[in-house]
PDB file of N, CA and C in Angstrom:
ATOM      1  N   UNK A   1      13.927   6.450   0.201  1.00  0.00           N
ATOM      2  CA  UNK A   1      13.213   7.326   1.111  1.00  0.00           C
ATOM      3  C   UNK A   1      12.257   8.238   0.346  1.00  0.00           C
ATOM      4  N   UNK A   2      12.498   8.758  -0.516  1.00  0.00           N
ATOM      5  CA  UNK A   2      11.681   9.796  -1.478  1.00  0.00           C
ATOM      6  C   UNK A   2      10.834   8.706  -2.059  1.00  0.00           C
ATOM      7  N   UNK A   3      10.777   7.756  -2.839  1.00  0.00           N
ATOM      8  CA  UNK A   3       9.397   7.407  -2.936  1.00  0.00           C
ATOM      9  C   UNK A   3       8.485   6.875  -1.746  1.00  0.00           C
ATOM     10  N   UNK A   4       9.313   6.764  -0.700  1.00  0.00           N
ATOM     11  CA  UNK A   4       8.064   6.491   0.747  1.00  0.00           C
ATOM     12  C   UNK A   4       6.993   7.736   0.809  1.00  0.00           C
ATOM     13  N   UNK A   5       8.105   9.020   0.496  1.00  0.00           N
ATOM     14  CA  UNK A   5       6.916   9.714   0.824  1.00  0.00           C
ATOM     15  C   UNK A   5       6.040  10.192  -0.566  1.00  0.00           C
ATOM     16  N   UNK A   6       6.338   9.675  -1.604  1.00  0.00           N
ATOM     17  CA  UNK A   6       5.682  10.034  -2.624  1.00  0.00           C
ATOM     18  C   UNK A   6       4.408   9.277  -2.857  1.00  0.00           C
ATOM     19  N   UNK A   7       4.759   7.759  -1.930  1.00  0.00           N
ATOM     20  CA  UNK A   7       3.720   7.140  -1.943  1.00  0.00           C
ATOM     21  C   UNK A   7       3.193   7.476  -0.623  1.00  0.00           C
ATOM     22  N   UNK A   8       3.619   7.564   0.289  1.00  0.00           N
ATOM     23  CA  UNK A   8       2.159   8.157   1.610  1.00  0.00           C
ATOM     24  C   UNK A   8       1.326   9.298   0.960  1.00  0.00           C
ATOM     25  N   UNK A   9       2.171  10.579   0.024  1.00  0.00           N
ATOM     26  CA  UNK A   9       1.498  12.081  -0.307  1.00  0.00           C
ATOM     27  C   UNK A   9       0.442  11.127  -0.972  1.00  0.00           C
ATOM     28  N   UNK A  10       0.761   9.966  -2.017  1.00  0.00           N
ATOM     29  CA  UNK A  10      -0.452   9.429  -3.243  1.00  0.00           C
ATOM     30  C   UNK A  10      -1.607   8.555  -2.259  1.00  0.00           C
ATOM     31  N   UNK A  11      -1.159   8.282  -1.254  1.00  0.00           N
ATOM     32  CA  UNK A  11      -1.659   7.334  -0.135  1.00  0.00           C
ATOM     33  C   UNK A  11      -2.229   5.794  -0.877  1.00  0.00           C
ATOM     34  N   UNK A  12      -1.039   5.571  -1.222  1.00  0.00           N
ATOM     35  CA  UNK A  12      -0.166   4.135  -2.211  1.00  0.00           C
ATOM     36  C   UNK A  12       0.574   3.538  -0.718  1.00  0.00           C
ATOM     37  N   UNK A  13      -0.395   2.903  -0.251  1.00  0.00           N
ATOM     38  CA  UNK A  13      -0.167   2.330   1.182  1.00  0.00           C
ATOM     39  C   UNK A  13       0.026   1.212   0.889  1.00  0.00           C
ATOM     40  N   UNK A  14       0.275  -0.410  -0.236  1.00  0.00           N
ATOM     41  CA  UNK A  14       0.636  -0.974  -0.702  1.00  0.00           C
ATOM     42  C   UNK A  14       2.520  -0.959  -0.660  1.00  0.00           C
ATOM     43  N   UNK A  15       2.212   0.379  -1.629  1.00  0.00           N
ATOM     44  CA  UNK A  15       3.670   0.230  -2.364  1.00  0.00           C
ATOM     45  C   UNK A  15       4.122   1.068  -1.312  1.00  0.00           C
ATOM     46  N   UNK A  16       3.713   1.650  -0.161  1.00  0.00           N
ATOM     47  CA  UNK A  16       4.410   2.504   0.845  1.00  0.00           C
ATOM     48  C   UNK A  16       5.155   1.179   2.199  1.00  0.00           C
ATOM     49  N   UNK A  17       4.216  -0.006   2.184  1.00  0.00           N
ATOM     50  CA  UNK A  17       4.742  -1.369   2.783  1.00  0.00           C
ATOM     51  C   UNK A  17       6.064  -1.563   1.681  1.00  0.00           C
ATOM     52  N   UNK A  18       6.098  -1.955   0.959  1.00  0.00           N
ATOM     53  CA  UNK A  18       7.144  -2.002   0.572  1.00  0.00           C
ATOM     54  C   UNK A  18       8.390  -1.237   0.296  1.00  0.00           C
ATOM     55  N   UNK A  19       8.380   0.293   0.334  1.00  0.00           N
ATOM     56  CA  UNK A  19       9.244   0.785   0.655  1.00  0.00           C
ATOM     57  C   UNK A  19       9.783   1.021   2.041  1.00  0.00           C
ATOM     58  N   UNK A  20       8.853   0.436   2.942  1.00  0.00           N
ATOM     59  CA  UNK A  20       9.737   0.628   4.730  1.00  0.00           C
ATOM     60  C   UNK A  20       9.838  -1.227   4.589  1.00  0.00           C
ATOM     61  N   UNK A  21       9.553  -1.979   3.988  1.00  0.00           N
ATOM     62  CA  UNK A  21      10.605  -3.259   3.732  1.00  0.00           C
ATOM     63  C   UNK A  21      11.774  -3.004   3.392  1.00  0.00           C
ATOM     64  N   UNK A  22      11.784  -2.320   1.927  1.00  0.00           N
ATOM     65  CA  UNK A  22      13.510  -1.767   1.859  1.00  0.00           C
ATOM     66  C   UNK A  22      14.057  -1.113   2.467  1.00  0.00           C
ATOM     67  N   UNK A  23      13.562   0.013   3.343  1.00  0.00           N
ATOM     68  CA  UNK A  23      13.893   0.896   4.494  1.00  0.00           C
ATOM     69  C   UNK A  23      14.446   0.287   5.812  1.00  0.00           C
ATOM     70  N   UNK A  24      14.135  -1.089   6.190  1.00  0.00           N
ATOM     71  CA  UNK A  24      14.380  -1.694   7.153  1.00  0.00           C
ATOM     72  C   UNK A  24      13.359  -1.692   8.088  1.00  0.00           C
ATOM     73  N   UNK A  25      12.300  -1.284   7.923  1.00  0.00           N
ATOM     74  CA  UNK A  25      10.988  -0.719   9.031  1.00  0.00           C
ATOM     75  C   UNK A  25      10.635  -1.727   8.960  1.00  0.00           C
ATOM     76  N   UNK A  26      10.064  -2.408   8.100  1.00  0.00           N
ATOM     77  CA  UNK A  26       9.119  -3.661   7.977  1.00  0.00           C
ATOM     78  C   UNK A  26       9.641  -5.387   7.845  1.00  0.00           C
ATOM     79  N   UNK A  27       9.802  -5.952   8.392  1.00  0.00           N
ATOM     80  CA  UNK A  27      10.299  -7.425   7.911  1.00  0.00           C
ATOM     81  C   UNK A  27      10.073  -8.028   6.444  1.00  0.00           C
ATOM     82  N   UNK A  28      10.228  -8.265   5.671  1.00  0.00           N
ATOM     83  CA  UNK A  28       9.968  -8.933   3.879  1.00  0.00           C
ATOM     84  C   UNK A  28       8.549  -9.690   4.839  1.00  0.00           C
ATOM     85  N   UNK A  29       8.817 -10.609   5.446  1.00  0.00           N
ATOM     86  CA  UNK A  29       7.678 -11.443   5.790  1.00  0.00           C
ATOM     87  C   UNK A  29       6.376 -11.022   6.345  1.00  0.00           C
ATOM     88  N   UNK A  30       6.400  -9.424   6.517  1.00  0.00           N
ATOM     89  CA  UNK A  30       5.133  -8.992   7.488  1.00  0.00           C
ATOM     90  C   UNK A  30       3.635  -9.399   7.083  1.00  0.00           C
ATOM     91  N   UNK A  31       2.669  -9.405   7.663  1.00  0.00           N
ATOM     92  CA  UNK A  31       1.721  -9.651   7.438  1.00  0.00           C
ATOM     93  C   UNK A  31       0.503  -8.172   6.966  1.00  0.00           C
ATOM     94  N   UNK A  32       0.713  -8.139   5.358  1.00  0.00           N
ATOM     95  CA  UNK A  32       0.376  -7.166   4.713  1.00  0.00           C
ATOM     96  C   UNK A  32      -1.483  -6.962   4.963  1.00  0.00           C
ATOM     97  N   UNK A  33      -1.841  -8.260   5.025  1.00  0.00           N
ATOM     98  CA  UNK A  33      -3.416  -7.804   5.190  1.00  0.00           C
ATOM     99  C   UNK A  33      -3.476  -7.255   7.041  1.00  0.00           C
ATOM    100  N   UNK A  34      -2.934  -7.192   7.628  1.00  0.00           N
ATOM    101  CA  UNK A  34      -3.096  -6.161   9.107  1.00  0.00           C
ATOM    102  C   UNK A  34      -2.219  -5.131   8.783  1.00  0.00           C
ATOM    103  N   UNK A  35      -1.212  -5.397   8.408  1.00  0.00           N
ATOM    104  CA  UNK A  35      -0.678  -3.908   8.032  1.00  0.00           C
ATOM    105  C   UNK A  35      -1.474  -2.505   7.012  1.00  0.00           C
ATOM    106  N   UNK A  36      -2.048  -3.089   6.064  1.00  0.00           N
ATOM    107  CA  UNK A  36      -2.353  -1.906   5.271  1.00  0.00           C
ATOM    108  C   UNK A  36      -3.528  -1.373   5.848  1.00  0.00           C
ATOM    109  N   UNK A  37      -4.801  -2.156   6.662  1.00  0.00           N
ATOM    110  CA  UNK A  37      -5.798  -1.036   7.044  1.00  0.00           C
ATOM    111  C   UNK A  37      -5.380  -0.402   7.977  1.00  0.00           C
ATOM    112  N   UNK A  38      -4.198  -0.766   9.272  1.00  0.00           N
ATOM    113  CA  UNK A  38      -3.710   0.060  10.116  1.00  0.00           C
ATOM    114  C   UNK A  38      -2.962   1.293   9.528  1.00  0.00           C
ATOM    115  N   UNK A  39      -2.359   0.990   8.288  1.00  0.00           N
ATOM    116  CA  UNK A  39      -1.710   2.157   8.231  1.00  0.00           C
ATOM    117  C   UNK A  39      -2.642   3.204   7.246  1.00  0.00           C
ATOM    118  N   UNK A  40      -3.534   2.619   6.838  1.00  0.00           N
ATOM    119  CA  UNK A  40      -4.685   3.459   6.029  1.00  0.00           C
ATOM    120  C   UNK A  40      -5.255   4.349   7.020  1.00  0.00           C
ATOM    121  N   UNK A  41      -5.667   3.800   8.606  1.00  0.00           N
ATOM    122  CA  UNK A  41      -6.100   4.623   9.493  1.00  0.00           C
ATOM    123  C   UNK A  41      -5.498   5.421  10.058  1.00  0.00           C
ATOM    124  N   UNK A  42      -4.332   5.497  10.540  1.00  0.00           N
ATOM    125  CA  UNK A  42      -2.672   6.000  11.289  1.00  0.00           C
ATOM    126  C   UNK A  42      -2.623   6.969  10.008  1.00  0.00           C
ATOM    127  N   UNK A  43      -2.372   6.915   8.738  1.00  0.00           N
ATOM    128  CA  UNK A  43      -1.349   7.915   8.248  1.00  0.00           C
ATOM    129  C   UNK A  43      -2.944   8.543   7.388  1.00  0.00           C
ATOM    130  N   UNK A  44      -4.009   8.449   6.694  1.00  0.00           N
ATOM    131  CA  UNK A  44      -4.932   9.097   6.449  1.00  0.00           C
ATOM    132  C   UNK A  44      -4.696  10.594   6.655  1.00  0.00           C
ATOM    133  N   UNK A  45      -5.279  10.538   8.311  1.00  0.00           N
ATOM    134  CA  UNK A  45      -5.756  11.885   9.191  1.00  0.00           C
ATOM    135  C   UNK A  45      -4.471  13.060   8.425  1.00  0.00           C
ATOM    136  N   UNK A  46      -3.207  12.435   8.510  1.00  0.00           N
ATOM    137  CA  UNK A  46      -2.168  13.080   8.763  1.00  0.00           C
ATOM    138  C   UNK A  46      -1.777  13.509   7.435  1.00  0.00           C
ATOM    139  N   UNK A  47      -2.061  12.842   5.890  1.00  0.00           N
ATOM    140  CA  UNK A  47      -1.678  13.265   4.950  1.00  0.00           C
ATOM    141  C   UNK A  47      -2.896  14.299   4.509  1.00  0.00           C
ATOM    142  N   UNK A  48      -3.951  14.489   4.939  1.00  0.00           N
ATOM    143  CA  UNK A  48      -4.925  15.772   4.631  1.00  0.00           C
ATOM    144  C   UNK A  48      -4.041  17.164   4.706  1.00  0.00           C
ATOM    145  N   UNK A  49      -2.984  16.926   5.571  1.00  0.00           N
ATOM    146  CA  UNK A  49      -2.455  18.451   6.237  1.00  0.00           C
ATOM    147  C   UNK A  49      -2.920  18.976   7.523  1.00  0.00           C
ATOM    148  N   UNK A  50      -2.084  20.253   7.415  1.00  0.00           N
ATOM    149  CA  UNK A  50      -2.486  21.196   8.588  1.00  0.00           C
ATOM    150  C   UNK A  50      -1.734  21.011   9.898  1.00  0.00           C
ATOM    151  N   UNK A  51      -0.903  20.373   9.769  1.00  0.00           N
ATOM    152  CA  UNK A  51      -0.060  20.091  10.809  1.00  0.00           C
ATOM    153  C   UNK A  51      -0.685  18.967  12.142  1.00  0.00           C
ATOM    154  N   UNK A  52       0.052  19.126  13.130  1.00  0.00           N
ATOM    155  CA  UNK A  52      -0.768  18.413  14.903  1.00  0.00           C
ATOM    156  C   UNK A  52      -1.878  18.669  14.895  1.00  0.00           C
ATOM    157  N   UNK A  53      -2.305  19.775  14.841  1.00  0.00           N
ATOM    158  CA  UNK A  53      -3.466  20.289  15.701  1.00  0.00           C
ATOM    159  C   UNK A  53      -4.933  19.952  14.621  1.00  0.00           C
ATOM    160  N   UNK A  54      -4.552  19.845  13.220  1.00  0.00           N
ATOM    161  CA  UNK A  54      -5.550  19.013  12.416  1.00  0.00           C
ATOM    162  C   UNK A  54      -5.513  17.879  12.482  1.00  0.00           C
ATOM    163  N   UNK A  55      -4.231  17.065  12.715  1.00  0.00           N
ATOM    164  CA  UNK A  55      -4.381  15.773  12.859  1.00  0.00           C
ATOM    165  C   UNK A  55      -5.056  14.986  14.068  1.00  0.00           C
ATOM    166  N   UNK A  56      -5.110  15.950  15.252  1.00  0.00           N
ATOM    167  CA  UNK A  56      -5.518  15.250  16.468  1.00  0.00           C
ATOM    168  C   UNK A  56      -7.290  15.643  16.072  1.00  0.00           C
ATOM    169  N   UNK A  57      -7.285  17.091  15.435  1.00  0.00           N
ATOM    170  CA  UNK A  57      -8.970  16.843  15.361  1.00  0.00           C
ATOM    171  C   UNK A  57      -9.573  15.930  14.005  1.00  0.00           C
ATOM    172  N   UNK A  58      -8.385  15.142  13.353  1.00  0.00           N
ATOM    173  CA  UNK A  58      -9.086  14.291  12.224  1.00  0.00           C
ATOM    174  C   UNK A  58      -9.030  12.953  12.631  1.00  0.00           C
ATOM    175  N   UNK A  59      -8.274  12.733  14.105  1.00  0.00           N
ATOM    176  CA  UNK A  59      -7.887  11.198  14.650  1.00  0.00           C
ATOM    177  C   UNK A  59      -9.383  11.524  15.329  1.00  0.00           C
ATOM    178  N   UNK A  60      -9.833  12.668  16.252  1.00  0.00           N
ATOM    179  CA  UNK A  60     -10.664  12.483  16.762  1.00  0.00           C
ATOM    180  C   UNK A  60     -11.926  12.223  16.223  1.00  0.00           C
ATOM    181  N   UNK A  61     -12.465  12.660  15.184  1.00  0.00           N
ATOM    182  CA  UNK A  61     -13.354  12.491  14.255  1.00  0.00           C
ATOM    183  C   UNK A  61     -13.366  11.158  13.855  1.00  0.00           C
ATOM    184  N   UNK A  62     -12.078  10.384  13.519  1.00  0.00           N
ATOM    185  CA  UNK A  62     -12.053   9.201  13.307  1.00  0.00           C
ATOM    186  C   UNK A  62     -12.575   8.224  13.936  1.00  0.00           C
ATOM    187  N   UNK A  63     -12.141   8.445  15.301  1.00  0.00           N
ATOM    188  CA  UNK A  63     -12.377   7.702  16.279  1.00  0.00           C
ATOM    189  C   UNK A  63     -13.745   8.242  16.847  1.00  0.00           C
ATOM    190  N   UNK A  64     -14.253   8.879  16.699  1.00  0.00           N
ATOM    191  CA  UNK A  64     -15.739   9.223  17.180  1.00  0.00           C
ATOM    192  C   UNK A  64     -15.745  10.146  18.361  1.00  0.00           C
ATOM    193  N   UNK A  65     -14.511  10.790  18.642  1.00  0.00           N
ATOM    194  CA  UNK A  65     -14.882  11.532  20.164  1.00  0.00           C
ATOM    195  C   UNK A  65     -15.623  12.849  20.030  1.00  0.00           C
ATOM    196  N   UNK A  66     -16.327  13.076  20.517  1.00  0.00           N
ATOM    197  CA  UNK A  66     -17.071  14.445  19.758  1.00  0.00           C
ATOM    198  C   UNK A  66     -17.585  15.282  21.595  1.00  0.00           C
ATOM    199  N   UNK A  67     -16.049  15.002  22.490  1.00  0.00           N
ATOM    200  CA  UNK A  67     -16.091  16.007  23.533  1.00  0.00           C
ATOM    201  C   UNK A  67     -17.127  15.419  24.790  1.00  0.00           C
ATOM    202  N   UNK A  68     -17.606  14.562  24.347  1.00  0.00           N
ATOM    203  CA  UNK A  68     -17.997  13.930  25.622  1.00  0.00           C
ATOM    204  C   UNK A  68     -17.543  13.009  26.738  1.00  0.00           C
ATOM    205  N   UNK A  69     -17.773  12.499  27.789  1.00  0.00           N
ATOM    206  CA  UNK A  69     -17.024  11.551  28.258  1.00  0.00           C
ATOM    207  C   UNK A  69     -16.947   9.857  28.134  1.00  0.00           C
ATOM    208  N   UNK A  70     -18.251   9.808  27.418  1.00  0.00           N
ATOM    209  CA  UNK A  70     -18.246   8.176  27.080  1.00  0.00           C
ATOM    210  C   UNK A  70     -17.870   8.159  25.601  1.00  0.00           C
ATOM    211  N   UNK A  71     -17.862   9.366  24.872  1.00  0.00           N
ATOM    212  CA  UNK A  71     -17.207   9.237  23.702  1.00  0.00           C
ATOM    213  C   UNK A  71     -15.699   9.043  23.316  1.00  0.00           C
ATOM    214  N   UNK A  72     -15.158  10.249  24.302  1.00  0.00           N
ATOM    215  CA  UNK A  72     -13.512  10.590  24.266  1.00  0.00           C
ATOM    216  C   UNK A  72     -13.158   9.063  25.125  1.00  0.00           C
ATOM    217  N   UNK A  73     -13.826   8.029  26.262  1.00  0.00           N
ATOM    218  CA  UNK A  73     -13.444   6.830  26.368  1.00  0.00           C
ATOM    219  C   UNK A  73     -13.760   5.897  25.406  1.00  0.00           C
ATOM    220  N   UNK A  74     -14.490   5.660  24.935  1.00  0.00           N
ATOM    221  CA  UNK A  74     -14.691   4.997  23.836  1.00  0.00           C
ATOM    222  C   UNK A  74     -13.859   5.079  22.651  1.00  0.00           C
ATOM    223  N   UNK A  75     -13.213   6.122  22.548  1.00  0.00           N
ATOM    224  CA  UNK A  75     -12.688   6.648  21.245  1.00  0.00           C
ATOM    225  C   UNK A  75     -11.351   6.316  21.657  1.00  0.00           C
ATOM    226  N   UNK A  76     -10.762   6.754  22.855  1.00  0.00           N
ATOM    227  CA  UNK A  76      -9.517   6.206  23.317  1.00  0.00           C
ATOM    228  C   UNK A  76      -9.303   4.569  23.455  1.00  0.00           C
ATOM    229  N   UNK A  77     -10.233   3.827  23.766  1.00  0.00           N
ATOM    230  CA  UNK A  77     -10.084   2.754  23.746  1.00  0.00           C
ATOM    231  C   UNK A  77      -9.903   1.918  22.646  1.00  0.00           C
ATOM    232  N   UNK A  78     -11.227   2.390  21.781  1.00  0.00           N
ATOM    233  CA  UNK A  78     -10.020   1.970  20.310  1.00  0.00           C
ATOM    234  C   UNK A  78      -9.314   2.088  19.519  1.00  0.00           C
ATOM    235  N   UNK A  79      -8.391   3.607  19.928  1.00  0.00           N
ATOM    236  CA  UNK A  79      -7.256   4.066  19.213  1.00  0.00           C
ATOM    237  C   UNK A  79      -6.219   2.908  20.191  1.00  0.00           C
ATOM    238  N   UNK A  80      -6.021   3.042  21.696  1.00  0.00           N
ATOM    239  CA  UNK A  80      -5.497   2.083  22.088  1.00  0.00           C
ATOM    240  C   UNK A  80      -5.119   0.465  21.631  1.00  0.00           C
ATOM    241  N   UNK A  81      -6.406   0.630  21.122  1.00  0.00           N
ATOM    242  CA  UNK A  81      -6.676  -1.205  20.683  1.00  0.00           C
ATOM    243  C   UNK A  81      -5.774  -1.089  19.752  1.00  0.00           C
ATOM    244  N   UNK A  82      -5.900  -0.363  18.402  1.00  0.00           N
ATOM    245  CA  UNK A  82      -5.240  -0.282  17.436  1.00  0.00           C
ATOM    246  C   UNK A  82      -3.764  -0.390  17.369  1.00  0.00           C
ATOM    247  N   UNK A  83      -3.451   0.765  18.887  1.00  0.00           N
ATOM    248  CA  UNK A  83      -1.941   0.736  18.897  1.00  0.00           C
ATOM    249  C   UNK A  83      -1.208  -0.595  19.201  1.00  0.00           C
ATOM    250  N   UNK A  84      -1.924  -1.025  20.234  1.00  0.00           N
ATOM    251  CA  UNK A  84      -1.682  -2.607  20.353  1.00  0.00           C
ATOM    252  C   UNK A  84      -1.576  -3.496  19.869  1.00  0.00           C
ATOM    253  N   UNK A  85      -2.295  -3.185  18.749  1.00  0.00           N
ATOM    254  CA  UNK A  85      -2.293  -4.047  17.360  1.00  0.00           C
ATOM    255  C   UNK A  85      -0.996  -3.711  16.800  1.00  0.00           C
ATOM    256  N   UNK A  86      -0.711  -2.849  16.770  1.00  0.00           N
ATOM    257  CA  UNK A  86       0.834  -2.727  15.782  1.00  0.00           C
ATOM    258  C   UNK A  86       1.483  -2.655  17.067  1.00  0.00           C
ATOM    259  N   UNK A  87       1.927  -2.654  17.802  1.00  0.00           N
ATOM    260  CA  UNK A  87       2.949  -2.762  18.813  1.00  0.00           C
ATOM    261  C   UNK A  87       2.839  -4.329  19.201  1.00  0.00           C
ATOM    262  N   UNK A  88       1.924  -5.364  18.955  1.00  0.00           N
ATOM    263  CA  UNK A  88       2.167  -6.684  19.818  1.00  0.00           C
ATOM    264  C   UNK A  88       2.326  -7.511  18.026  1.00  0.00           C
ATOM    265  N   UNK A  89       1.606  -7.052  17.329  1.00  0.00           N
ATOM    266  CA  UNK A  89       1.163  -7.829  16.063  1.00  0.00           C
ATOM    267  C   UNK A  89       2.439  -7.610  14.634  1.00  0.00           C
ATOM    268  N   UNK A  90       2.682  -6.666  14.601  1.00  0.00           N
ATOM    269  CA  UNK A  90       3.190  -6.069  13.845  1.00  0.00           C
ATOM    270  C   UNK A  90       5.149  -5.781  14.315  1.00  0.00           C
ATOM    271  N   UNK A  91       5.621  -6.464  13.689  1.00  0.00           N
ATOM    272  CA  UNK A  91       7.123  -6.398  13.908  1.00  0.00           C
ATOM    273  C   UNK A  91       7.938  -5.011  13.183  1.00  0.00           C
ATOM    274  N   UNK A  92       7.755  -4.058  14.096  1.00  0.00           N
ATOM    275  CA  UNK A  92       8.708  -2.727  13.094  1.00  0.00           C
ATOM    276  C   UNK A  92       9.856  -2.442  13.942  1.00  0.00           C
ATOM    277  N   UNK A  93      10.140  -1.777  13.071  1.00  0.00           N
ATOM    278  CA  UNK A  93      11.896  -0.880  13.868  1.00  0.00           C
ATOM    279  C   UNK A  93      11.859   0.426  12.959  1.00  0.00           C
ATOM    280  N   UNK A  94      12.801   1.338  13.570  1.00  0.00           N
ATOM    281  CA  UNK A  94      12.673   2.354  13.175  1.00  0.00           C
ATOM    282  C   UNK A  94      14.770   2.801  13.176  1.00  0.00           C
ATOM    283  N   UNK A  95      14.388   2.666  11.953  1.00  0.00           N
ATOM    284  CA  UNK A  95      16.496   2.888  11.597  1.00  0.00           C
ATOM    285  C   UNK A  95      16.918   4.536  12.117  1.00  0.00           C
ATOM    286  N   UNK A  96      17.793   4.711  12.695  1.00  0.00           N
ATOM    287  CA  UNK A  96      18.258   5.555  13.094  1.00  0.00           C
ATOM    288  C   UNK A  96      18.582   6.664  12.243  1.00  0.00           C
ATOM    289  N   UNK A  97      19.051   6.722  11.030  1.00  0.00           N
ATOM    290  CA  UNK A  97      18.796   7.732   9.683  1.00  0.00           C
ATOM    291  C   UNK A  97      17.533   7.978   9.770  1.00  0.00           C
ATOM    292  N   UNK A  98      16.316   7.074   9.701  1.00  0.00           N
ATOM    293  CA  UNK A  98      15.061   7.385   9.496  1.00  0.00           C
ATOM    294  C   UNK A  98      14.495   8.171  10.211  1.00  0.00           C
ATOM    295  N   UNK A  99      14.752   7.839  11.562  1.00  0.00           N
ATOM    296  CA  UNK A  99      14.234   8.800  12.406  1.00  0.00           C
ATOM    297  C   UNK A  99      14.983   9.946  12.573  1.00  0.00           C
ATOM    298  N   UNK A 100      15.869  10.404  12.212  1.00  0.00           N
ATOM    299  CA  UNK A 100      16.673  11.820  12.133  1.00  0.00           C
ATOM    300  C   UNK A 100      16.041  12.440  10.568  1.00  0.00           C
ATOM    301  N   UNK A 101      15.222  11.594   9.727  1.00  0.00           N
ATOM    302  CA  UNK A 101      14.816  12.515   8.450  1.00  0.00           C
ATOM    303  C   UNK A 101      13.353  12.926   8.583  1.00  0.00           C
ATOM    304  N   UNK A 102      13.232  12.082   9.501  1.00  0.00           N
ATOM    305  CA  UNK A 102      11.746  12.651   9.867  1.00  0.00           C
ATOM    306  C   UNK A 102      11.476  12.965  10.536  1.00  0.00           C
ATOM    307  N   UNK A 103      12.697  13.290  11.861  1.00  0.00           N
ATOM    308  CA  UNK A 103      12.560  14.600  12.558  1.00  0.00           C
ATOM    309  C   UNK A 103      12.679  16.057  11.947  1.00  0.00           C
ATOM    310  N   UNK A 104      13.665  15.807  11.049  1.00  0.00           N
ATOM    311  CA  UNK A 104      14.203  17.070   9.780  1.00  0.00           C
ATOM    312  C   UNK A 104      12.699  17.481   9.248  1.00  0.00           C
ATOM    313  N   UNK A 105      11.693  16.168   8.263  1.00  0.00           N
ATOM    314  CA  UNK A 105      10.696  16.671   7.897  1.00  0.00           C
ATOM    315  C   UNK A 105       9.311  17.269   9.153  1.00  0.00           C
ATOM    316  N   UNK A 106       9.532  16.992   9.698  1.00  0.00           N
ATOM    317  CA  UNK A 106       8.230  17.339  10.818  1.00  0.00           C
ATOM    318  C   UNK A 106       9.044  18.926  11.141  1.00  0.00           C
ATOM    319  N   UNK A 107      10.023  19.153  11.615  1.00  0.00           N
ATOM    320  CA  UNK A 107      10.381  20.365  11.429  1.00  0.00           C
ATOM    321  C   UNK A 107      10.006  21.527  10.628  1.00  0.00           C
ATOM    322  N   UNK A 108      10.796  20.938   9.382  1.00  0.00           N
ATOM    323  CA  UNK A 108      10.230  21.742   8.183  1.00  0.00           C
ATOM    324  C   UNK A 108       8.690  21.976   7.652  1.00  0.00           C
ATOM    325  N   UNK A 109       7.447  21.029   8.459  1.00  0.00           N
ATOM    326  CA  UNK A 109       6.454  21.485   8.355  1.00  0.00           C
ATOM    327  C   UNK A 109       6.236  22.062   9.503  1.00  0.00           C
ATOM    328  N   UNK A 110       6.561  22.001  10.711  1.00  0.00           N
ATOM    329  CA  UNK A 110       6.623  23.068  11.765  1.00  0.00           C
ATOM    330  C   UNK A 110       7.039  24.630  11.000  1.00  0.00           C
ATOM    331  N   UNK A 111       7.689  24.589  10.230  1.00  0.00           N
ATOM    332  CA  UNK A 111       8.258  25.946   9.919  1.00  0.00           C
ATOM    333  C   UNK A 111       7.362  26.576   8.857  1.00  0.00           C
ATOM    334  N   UNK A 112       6.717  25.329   8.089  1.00  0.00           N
ATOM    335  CA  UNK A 112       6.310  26.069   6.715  1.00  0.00           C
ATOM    336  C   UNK A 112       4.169  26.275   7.471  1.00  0.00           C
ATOM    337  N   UNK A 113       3.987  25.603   8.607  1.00  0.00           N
ATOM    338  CA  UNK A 113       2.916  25.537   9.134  1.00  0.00           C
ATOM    339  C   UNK A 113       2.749  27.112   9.882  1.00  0.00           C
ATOM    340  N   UNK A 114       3.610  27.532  10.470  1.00  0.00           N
ATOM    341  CA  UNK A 114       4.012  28.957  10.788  1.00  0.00           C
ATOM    342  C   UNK A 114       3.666  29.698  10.124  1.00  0.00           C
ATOM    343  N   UNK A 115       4.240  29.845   9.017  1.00  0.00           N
ATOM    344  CA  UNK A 115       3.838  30.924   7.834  1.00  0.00           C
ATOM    345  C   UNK A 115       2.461  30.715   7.504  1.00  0.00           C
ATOM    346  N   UNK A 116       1.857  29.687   7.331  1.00  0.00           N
ATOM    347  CA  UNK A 116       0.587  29.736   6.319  1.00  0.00           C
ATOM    348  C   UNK A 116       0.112  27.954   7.483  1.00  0.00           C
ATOM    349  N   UNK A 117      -0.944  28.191   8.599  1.00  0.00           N
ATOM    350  CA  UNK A 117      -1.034  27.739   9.027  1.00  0.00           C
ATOM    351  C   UNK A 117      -2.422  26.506   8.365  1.00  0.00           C
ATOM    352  N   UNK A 118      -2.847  26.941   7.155  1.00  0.00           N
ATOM    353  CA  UNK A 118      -4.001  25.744   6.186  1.00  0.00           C
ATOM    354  C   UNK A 118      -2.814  25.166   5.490  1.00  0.00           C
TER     355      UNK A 118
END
């Protein structure tokens, strides 16, 4: 678990597939060339910092919505696409330890985001 996140902080999205293979997230067999630009786009925004409220304005930037209405549809449509892509394409699971440590960590940046919200 600690080098998963040592490799998302390095954004070693390679060797971060292979640690949610050993984690149980990923199948040995997954298909690494759709996996790594999805997760280059998905976890990016989110390792800059700043908690939610930077991440939704660095997904939005990503995706091009810049507050308009054919933008914020446009922009939703291919964050959608994307999700679809890993939800129909992409075989994951999410182990029940795992998701109790990364409820623990999202917490603890809830808490440390409080104090010093950059």
């Amino acid at each position: 678990f600690v080098s998963s996140i040592i490799h998302l902080a390095n954004k070693d999205y390679a060797a971060l597939v292979d640690d949610f293979v050993g984690l149980g997230i990923l199948p040995p067999d997954c298909n690494r060339a759709k996996v790594l630009p999805l997760m280059d786009k998905a976890l990016s925004p989110y390792v800059k910092g700043g908690g939610a409220k930077k991440y939704e304005q660095e997904l939005k930037t990503l995706y091009g919505m810049d507050g308009s209405v054919e933008s914020t549809v446009g922009g939703f449509q291919a964050m959608t696409s994307d999700m679809l892509t890993v939800l129909n394409d992409i075989p994951f699971s999410i182990p029940p330890y795992f998701a109790l440590l990364a409820r623990a960590v999202v917490t603890l940046e809830g808490l440390a985001l409080q104090a010093d919200p950059d």
